[in-house]
N, C-alpha and C. Protein backbone atom coordinates (compact mmCIF):
# COMPACT_ATOMS: atom_id res chain seq x y z
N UNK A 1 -15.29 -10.96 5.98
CA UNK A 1 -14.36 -11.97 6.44
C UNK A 1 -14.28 -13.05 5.38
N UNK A 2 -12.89 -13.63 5.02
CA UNK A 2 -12.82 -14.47 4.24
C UNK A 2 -12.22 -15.47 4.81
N UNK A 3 -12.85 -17.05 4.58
CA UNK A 3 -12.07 -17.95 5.31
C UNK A 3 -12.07 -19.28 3.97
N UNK A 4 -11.02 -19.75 3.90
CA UNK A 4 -10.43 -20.88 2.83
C UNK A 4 -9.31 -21.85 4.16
N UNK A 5 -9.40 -22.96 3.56
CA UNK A 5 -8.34 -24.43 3.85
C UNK A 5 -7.65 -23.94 2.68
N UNK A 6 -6.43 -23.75 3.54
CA UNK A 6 -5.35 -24.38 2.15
C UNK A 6 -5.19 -25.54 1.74
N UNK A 7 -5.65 -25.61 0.71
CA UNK A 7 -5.90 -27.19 -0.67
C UNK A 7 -4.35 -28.03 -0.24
N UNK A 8 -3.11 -27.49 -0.08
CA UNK A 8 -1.81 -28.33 0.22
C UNK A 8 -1.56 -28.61 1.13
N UNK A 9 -2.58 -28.05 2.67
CA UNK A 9 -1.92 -28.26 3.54
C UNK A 9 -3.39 -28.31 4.08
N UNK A 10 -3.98 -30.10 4.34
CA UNK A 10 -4.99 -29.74 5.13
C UNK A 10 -5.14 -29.91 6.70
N UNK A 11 -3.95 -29.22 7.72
CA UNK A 11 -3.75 -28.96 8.60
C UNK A 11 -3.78 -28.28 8.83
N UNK A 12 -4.70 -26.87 8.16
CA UNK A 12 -4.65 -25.83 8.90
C UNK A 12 -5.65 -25.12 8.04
N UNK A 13 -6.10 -23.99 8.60
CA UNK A 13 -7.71 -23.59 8.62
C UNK A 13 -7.38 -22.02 8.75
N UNK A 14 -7.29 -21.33 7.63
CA UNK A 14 -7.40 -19.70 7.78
C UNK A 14 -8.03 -19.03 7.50
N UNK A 15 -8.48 -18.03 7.89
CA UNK A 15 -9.22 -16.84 8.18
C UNK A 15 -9.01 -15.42 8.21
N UNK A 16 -9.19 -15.01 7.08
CA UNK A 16 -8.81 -13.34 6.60
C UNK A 16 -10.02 -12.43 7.23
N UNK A 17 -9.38 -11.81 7.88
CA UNK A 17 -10.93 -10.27 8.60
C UNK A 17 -9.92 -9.38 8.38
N UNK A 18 -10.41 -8.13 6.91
CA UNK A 18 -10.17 -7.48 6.43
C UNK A 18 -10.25 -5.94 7.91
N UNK A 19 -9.43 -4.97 7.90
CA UNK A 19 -9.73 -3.62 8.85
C UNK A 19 -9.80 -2.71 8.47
N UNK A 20 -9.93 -2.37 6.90
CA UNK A 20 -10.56 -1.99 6.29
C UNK A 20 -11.32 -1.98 5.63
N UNK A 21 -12.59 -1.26 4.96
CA UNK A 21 -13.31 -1.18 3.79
C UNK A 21 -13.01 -0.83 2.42
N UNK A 22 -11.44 0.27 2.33
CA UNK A 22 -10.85 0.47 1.23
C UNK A 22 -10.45 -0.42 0.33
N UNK A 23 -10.32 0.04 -0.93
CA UNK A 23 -9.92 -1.11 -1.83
C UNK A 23 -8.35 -0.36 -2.22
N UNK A 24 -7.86 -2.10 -2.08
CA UNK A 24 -5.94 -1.83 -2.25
C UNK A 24 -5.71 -1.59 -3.56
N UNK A 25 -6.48 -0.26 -4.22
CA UNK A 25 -6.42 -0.01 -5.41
C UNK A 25 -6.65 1.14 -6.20
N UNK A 26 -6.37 1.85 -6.63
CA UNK A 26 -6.79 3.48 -6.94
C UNK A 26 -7.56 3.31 -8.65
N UNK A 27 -8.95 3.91 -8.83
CA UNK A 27 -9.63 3.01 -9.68
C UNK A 27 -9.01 3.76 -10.51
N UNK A 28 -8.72 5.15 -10.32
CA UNK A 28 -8.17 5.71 -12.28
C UNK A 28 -6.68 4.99 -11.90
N UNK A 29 -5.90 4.67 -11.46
CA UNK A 29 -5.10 3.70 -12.09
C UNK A 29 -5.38 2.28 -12.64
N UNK A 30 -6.46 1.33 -12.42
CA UNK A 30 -6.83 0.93 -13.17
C UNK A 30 -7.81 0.97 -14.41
N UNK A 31 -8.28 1.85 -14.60
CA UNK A 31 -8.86 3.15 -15.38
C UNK A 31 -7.66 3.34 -16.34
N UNK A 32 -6.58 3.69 -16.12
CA UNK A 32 -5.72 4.41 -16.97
C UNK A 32 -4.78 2.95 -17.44
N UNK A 33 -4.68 1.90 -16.78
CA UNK A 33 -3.67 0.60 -17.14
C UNK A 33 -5.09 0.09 -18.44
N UNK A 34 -6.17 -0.02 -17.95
CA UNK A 34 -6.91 -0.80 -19.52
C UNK A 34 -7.63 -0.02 -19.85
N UNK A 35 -6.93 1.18 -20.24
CA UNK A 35 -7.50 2.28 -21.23
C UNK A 35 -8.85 2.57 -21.63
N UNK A 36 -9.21 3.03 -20.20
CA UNK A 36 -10.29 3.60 -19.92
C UNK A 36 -10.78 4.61 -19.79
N UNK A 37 -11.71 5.48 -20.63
CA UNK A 37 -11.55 7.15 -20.41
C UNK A 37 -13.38 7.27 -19.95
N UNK A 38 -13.83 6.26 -20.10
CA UNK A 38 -14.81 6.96 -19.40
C UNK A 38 -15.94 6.61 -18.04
N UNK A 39 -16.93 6.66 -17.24
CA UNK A 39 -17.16 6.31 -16.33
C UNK A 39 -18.20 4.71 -16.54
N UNK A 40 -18.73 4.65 -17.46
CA UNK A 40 -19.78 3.43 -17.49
C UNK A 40 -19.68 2.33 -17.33
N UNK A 41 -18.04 1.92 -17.17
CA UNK A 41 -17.92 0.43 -16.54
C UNK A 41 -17.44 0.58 -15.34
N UNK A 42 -17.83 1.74 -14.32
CA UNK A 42 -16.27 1.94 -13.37
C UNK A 42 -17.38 0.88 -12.46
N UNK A 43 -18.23 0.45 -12.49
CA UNK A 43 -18.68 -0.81 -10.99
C UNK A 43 -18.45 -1.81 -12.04
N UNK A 44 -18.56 -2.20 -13.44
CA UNK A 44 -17.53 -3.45 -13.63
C UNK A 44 -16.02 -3.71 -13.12
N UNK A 45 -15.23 -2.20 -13.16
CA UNK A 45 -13.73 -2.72 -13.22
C UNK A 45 -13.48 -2.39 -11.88
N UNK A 46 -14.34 -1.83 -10.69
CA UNK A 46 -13.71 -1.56 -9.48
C UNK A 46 -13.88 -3.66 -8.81
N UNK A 47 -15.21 -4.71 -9.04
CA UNK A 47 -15.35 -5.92 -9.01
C UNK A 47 -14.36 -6.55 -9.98
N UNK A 48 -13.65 -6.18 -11.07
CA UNK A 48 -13.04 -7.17 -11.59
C UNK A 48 -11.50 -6.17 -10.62
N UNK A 49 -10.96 -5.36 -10.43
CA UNK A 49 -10.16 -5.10 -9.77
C UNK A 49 -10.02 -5.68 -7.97
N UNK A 50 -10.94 -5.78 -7.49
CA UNK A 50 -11.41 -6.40 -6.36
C UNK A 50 -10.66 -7.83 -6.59
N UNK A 51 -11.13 -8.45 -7.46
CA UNK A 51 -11.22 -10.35 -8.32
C UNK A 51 -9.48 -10.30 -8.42
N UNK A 52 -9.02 -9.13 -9.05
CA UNK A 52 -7.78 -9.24 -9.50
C UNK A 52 -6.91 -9.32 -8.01
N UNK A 53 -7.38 -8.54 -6.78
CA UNK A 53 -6.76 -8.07 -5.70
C UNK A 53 -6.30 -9.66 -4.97
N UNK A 54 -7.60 -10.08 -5.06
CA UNK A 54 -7.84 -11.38 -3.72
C UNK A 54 -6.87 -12.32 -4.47
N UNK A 55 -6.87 -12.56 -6.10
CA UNK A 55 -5.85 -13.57 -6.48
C UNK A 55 -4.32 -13.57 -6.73
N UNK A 56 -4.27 -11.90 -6.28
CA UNK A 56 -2.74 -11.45 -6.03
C UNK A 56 -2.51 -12.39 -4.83
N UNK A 57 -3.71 -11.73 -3.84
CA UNK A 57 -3.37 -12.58 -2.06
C UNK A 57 -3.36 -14.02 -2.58
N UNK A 58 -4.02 -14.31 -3.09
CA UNK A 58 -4.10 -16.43 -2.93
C UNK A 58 -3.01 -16.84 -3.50
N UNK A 59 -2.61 -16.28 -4.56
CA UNK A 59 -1.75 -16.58 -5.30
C UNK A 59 0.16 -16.68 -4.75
N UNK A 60 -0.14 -15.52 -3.91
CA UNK A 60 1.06 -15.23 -3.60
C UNK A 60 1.23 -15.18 -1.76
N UNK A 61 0.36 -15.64 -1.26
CA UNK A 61 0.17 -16.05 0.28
C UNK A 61 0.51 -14.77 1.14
N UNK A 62 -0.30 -13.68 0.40
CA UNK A 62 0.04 -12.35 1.44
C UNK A 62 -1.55 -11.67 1.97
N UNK A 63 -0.82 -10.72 2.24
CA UNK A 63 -2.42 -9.88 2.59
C UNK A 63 -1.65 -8.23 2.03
N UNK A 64 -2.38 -8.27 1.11
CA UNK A 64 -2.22 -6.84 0.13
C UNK A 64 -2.32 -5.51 1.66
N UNK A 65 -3.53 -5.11 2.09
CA UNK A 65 -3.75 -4.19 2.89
C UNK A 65 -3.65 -5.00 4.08
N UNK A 66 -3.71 -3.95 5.52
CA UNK A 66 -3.65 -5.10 6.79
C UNK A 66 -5.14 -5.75 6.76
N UNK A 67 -4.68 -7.25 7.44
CA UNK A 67 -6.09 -8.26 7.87
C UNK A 67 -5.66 -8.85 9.05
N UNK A 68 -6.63 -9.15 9.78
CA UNK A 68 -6.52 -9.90 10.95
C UNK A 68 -6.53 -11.66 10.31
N UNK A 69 -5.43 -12.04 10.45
CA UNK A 69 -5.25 -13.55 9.99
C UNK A 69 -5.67 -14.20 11.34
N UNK A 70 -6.49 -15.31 10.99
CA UNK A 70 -6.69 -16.47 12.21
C UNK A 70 -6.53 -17.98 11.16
N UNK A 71 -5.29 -18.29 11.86
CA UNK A 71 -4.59 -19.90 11.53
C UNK A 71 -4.75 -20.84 12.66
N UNK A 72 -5.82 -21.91 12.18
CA UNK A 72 -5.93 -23.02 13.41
C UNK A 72 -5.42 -24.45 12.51
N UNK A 73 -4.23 -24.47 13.24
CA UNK A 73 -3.30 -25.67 12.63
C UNK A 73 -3.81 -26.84 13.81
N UNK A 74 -4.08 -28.13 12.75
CA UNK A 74 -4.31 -29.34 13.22
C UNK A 74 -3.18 -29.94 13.88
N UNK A 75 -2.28 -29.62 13.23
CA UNK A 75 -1.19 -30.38 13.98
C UNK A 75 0.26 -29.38 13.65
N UNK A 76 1.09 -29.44 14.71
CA UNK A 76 1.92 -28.21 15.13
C UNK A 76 3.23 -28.82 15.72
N UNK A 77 4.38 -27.73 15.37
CA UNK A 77 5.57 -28.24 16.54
C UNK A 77 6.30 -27.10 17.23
N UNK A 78 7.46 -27.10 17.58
CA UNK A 78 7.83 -26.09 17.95
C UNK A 78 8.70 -24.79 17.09
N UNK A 79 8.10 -25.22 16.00
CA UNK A 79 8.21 -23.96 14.99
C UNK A 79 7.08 -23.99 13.78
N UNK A 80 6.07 -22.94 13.86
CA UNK A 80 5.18 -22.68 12.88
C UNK A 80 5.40 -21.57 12.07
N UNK A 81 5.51 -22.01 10.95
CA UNK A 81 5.20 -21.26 9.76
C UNK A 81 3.98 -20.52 9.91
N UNK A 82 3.66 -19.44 9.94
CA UNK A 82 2.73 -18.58 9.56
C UNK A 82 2.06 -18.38 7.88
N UNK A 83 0.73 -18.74 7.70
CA UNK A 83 1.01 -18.69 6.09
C UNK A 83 0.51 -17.45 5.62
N UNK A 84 0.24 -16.82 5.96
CA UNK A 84 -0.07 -15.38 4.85
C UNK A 84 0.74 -14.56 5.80
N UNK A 85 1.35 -13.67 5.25
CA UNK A 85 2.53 -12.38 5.25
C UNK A 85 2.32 -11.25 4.60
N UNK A 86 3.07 -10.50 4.55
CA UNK A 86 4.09 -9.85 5.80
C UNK A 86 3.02 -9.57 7.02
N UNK A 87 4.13 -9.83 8.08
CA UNK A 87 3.58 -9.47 9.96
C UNK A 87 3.27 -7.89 9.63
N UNK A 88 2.23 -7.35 9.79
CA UNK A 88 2.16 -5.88 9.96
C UNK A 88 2.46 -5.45 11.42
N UNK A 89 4.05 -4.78 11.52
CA UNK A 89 4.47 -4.69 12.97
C UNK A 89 3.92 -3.50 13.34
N UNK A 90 3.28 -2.73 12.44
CA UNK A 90 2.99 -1.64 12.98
C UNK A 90 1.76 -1.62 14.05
N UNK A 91 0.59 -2.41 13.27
CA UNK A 91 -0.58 -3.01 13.66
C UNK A 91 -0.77 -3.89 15.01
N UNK A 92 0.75 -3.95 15.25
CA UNK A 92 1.01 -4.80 16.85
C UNK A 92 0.49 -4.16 17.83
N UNK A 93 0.53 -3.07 17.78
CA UNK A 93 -0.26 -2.34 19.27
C UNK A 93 -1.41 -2.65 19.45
N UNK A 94 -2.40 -1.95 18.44
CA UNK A 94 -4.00 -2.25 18.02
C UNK A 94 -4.19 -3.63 18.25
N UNK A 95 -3.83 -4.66 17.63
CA UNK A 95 -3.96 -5.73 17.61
C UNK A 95 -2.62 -6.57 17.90
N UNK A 96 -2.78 -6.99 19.23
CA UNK A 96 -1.36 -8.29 19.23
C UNK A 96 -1.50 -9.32 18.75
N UNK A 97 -0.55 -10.22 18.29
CA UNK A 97 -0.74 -11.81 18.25
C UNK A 97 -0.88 -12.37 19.45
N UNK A 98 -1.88 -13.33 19.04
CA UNK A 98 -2.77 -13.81 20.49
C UNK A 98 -1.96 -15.41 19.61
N UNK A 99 -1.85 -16.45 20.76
CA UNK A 99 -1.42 -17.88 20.72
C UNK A 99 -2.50 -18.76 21.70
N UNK A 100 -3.29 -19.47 20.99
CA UNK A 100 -4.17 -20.26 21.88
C UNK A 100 -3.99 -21.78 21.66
N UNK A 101 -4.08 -22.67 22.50
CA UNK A 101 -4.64 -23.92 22.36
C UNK A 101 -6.18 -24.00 22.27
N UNK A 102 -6.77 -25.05 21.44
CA UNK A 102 -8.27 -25.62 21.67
C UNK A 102 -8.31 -26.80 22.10
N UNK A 103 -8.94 -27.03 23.27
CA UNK A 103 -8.95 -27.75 24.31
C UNK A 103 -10.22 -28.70 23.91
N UNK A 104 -10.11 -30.26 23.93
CA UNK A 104 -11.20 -31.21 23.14
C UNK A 104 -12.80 -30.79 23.39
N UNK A 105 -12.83 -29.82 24.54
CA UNK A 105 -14.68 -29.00 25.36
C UNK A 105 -14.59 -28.20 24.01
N UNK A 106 -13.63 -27.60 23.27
CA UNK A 106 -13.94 -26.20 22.79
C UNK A 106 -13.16 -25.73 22.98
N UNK A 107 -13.04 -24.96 24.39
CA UNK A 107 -12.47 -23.87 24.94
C UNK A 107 -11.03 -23.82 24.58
N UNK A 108 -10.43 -22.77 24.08
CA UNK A 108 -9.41 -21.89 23.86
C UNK A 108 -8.89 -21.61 25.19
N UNK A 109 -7.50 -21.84 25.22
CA UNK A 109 -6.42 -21.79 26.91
C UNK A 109 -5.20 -21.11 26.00
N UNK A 110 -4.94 -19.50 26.74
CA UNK A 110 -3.96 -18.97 26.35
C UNK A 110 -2.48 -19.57 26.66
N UNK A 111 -1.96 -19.47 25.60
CA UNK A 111 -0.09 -20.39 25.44
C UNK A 111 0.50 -19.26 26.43
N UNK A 112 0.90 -19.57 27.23
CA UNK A 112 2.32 -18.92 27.86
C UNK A 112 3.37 -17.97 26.86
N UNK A 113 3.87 -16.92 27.94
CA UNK A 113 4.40 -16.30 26.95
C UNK A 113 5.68 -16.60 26.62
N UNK A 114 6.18 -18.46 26.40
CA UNK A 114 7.09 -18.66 25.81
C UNK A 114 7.04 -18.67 24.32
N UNK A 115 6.72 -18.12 24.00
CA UNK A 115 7.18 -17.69 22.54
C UNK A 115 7.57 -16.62 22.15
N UNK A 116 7.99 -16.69 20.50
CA UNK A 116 8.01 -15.10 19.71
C UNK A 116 7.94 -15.93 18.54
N UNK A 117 7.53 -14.25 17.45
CA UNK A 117 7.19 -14.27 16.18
C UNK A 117 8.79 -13.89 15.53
N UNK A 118 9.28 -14.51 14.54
CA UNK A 118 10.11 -13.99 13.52
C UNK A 118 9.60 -13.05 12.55
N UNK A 119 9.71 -11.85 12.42
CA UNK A 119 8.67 -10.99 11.47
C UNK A 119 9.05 -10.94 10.16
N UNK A 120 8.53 -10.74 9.60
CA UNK A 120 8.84 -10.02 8.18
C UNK A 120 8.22 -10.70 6.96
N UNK A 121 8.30 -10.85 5.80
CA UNK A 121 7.64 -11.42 4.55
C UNK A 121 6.90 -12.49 5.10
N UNK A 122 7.75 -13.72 5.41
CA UNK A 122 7.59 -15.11 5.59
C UNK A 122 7.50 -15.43 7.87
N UNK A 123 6.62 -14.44 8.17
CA UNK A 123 6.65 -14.29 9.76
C UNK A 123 6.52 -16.42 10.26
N UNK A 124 7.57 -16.42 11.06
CA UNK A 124 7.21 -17.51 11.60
C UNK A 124 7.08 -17.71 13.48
N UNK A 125 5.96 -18.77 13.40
CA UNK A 125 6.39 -18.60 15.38
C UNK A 125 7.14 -19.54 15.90
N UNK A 126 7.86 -19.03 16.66
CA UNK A 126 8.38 -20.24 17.62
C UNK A 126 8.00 -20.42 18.74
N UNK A 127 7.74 -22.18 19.38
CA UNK A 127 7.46 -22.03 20.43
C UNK A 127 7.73 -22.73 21.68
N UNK A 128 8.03 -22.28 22.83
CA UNK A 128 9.40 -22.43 23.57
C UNK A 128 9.14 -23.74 24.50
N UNK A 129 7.38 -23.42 25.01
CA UNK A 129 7.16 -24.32 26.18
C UNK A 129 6.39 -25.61 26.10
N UNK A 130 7.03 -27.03 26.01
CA UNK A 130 6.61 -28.03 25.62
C UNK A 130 5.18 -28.27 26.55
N UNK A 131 4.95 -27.93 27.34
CA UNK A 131 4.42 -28.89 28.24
C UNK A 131 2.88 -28.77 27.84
N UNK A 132 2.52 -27.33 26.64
CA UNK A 132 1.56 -26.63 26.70
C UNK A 132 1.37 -27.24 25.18
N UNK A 133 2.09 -28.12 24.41
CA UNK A 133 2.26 -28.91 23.32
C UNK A 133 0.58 -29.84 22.80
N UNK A 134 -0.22 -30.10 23.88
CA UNK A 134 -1.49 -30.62 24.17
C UNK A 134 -2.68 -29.60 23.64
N UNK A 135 -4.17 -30.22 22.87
CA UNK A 135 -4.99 -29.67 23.01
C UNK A 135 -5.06 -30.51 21.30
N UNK A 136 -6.48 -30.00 20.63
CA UNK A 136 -6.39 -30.54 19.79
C UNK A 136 -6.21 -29.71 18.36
N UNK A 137 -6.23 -28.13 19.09
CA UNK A 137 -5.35 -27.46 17.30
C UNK A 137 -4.57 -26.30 18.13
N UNK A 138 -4.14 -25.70 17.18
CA UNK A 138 -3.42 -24.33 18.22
C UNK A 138 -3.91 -23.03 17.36
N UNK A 139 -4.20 -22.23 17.95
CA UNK A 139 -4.96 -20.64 17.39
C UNK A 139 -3.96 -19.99 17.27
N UNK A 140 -3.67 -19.37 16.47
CA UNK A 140 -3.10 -18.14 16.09
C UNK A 140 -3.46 -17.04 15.47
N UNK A 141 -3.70 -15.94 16.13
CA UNK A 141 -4.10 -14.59 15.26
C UNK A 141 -2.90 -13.47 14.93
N UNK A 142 -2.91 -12.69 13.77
CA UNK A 142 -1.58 -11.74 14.23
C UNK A 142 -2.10 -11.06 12.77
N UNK A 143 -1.13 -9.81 12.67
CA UNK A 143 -2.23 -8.74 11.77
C UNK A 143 -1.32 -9.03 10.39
N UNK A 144 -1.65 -9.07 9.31
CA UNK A 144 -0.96 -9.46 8.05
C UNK A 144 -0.90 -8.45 6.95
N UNK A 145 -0.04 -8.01 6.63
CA UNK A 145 0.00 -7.15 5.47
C UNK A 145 0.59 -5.87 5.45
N UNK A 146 0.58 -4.95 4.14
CA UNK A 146 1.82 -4.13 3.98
C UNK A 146 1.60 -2.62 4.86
N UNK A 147 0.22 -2.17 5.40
CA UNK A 147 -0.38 -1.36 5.73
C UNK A 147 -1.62 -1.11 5.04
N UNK A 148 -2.27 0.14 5.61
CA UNK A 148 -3.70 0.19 6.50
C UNK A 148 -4.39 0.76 4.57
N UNK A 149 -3.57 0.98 3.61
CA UNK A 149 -3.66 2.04 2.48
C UNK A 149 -3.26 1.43 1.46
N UNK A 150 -3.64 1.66 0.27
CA UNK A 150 -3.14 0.99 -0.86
C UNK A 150 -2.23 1.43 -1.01
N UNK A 151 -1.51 3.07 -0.55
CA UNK A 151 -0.75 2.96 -1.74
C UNK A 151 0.68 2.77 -0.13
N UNK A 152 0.62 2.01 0.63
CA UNK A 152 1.09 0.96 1.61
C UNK A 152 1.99 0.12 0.72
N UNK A 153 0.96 -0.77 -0.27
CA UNK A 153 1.45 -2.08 -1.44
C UNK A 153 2.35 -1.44 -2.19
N UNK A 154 3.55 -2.55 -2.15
CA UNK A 154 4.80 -2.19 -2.96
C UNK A 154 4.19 -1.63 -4.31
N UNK A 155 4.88 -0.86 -5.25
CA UNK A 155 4.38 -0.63 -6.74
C UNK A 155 4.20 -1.64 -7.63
N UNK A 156 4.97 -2.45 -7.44
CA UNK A 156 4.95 -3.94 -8.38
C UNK A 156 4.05 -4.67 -8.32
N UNK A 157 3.18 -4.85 -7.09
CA UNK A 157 1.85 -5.15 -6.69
C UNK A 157 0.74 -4.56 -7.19
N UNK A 158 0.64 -3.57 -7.07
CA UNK A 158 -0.68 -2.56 -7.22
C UNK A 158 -0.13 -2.47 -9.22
N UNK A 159 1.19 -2.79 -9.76
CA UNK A 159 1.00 -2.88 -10.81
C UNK A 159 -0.01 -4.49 -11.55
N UNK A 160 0.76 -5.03 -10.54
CA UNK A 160 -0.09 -6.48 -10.83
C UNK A 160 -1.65 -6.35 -10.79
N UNK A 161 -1.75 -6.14 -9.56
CA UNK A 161 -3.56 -6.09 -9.83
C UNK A 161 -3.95 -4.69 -11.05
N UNK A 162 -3.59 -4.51 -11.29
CA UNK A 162 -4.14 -3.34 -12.15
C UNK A 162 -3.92 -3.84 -13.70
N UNK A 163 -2.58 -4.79 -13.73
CA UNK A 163 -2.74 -5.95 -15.26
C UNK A 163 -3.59 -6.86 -15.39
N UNK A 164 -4.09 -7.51 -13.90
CA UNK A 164 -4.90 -8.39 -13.80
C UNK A 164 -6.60 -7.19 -14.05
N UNK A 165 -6.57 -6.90 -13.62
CA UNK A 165 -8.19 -6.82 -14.10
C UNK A 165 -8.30 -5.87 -14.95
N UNK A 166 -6.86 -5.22 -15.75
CA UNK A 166 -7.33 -5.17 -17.22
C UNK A 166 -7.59 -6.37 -18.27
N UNK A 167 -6.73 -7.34 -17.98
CA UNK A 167 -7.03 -8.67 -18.25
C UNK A 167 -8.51 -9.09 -18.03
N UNK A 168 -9.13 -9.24 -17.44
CA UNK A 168 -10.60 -9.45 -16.99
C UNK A 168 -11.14 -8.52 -17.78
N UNK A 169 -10.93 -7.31 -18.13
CA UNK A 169 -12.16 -6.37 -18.68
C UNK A 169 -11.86 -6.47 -19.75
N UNK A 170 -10.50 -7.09 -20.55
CA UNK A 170 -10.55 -7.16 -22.09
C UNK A 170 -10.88 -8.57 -22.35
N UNK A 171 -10.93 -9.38 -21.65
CA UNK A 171 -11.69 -10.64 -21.64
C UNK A 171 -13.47 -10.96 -21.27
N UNK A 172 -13.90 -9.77 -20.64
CA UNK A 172 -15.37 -10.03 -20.71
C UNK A 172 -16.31 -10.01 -21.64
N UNK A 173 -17.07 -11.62 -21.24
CA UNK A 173 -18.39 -12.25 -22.06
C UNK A 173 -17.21 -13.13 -23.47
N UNK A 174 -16.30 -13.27 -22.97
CA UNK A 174 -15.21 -14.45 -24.07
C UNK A 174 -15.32 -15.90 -22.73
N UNK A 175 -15.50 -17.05 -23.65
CA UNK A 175 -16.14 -18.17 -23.25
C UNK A 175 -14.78 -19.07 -23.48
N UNK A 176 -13.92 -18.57 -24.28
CA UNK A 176 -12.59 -19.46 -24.35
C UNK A 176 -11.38 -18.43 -24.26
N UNK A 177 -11.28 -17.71 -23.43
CA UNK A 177 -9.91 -16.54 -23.03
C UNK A 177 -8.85 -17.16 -22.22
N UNK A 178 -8.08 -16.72 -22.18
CA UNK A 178 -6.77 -17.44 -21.25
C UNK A 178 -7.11 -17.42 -19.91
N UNK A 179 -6.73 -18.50 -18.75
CA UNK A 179 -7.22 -18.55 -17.69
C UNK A 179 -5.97 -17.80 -17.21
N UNK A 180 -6.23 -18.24 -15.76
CA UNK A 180 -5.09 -17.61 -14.70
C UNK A 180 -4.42 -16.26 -14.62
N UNK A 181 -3.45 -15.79 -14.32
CA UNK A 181 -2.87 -14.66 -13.50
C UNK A 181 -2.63 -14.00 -15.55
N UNK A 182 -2.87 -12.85 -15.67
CA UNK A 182 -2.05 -12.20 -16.71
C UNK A 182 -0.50 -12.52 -16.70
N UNK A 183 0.83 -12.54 -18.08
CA UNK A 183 2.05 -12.47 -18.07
C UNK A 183 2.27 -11.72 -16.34
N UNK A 184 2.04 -10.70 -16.87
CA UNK A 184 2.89 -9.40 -15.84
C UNK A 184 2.26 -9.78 -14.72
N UNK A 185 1.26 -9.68 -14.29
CA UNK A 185 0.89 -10.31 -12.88
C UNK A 185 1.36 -11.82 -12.47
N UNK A 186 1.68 -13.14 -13.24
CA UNK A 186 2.09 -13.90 -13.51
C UNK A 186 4.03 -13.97 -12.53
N UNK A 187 4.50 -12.72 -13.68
CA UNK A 187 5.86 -12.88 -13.26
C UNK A 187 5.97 -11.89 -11.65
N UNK A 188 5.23 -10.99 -11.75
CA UNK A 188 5.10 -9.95 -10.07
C UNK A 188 5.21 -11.26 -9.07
N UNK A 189 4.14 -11.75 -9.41
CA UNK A 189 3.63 -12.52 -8.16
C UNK A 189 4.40 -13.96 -7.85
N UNK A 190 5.48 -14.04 -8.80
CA UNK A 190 5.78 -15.16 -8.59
C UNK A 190 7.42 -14.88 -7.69
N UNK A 191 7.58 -13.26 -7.83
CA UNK A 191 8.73 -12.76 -6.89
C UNK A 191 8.47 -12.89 -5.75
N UNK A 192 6.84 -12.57 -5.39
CA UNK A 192 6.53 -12.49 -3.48
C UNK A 192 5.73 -13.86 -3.00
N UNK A 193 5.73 -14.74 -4.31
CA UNK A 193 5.55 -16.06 -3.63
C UNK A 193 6.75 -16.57 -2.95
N UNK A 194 5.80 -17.64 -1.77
CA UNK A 194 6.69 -18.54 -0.81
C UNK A 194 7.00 -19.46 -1.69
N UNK A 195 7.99 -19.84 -1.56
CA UNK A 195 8.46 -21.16 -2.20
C UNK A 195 8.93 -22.09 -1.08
N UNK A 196 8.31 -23.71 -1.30
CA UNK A 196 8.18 -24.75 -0.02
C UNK A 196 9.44 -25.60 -0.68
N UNK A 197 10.56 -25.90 0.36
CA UNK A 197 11.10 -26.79 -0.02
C UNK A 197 11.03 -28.00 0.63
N UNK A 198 10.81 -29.44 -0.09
CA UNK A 198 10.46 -30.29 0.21
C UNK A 198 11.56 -30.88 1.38
């Protein structure tokens, strides 16, 4: 389980629980992107492919394979943005989106079922019944990402992470290398980023 505050928005509190153990990544394709023919780094580049995976997700506010997202927003109205995407609608059965209030004891009080989710890339909720507006954050869980399999992730993706941690393996034990996302992972990821307008 991975849990981070988003640094821009400190109203809200998320929580990635991965439902798989697979990695959103096929290692001889990254094997074959930083020209790799043989086995003696494959537990370096399957961890720097891993490194490359999670900063596709941060970078670009998704969930590569499905995750169970939990968003507890401090403060809320009657339309929430959801921040990591795409809604995995498939994953709706297995797992529904659950809508809670937290009540100042603790306790979690399920929202009425005036709402719905807008699905897709950028899933948002709406929500219908004021009166239930009270409590001091609101819970949201709902399943995030492209499916259960890597090869689920668009190609442009799984090309990205696979530039990114050839990047990392032609940069290891260099003390002054270029930081951040590789070019090509760079420009991928900047197609399936959200963009906030002020």
């Amino acid at each position: 389980m991975v849990s981070n505050t988003d640094l821009s928005d400190t109203r809200m509190h998320i929580t990635r629980a991965p439902l798989s153990t697979d990695d959103p990544f096929t290692l001889d394709d990254v094997k074959l992107h930083a020209r790799v023919s043989f086995d003696d780094d494959d537990p370096d580049l399957v961890l720097m492919a891993r490194t490359a995976a999670r900063e596709i997700e941060a970078h670009c506010a998704l969930a590569l394979m499905t995750q169970i997202i939990t968003v507890t927003f401090t403060e809320w109205g009657c339309v929430a943005p959801l921040p990591i995407g795409p809604l995995d609608v498939v994953a709706l059965d297995d797992h529904p989106i659950t809508v809670q209030t937290r009540e100042a004891d603790g306790s979690l009080v399920s929202w009425p079922q005036g709402w719905w989710v807008d699905a897709g890339r950028y899933p948002v909720l709406h929500l219908t019944d004021r009166q239930f507006m009270d409590g001091t954050a609101l819970v949201v869980t709902y399943p995030a990402g492209f499916g259960s399999a890597a090869a689920s992730i668009p190609e442009d993706l799984q090309h990205a992470i696979n530039d990114q941690a050839a990047a990392f393996y032609d940069q290891r034990g260099a003390e002054d290398g270029k930081q951040g996302l590789s070019l090509a992972a760079s420009r991928i990821a900047a197609r399936h980023r959200r963009v906030a307008v002020a």
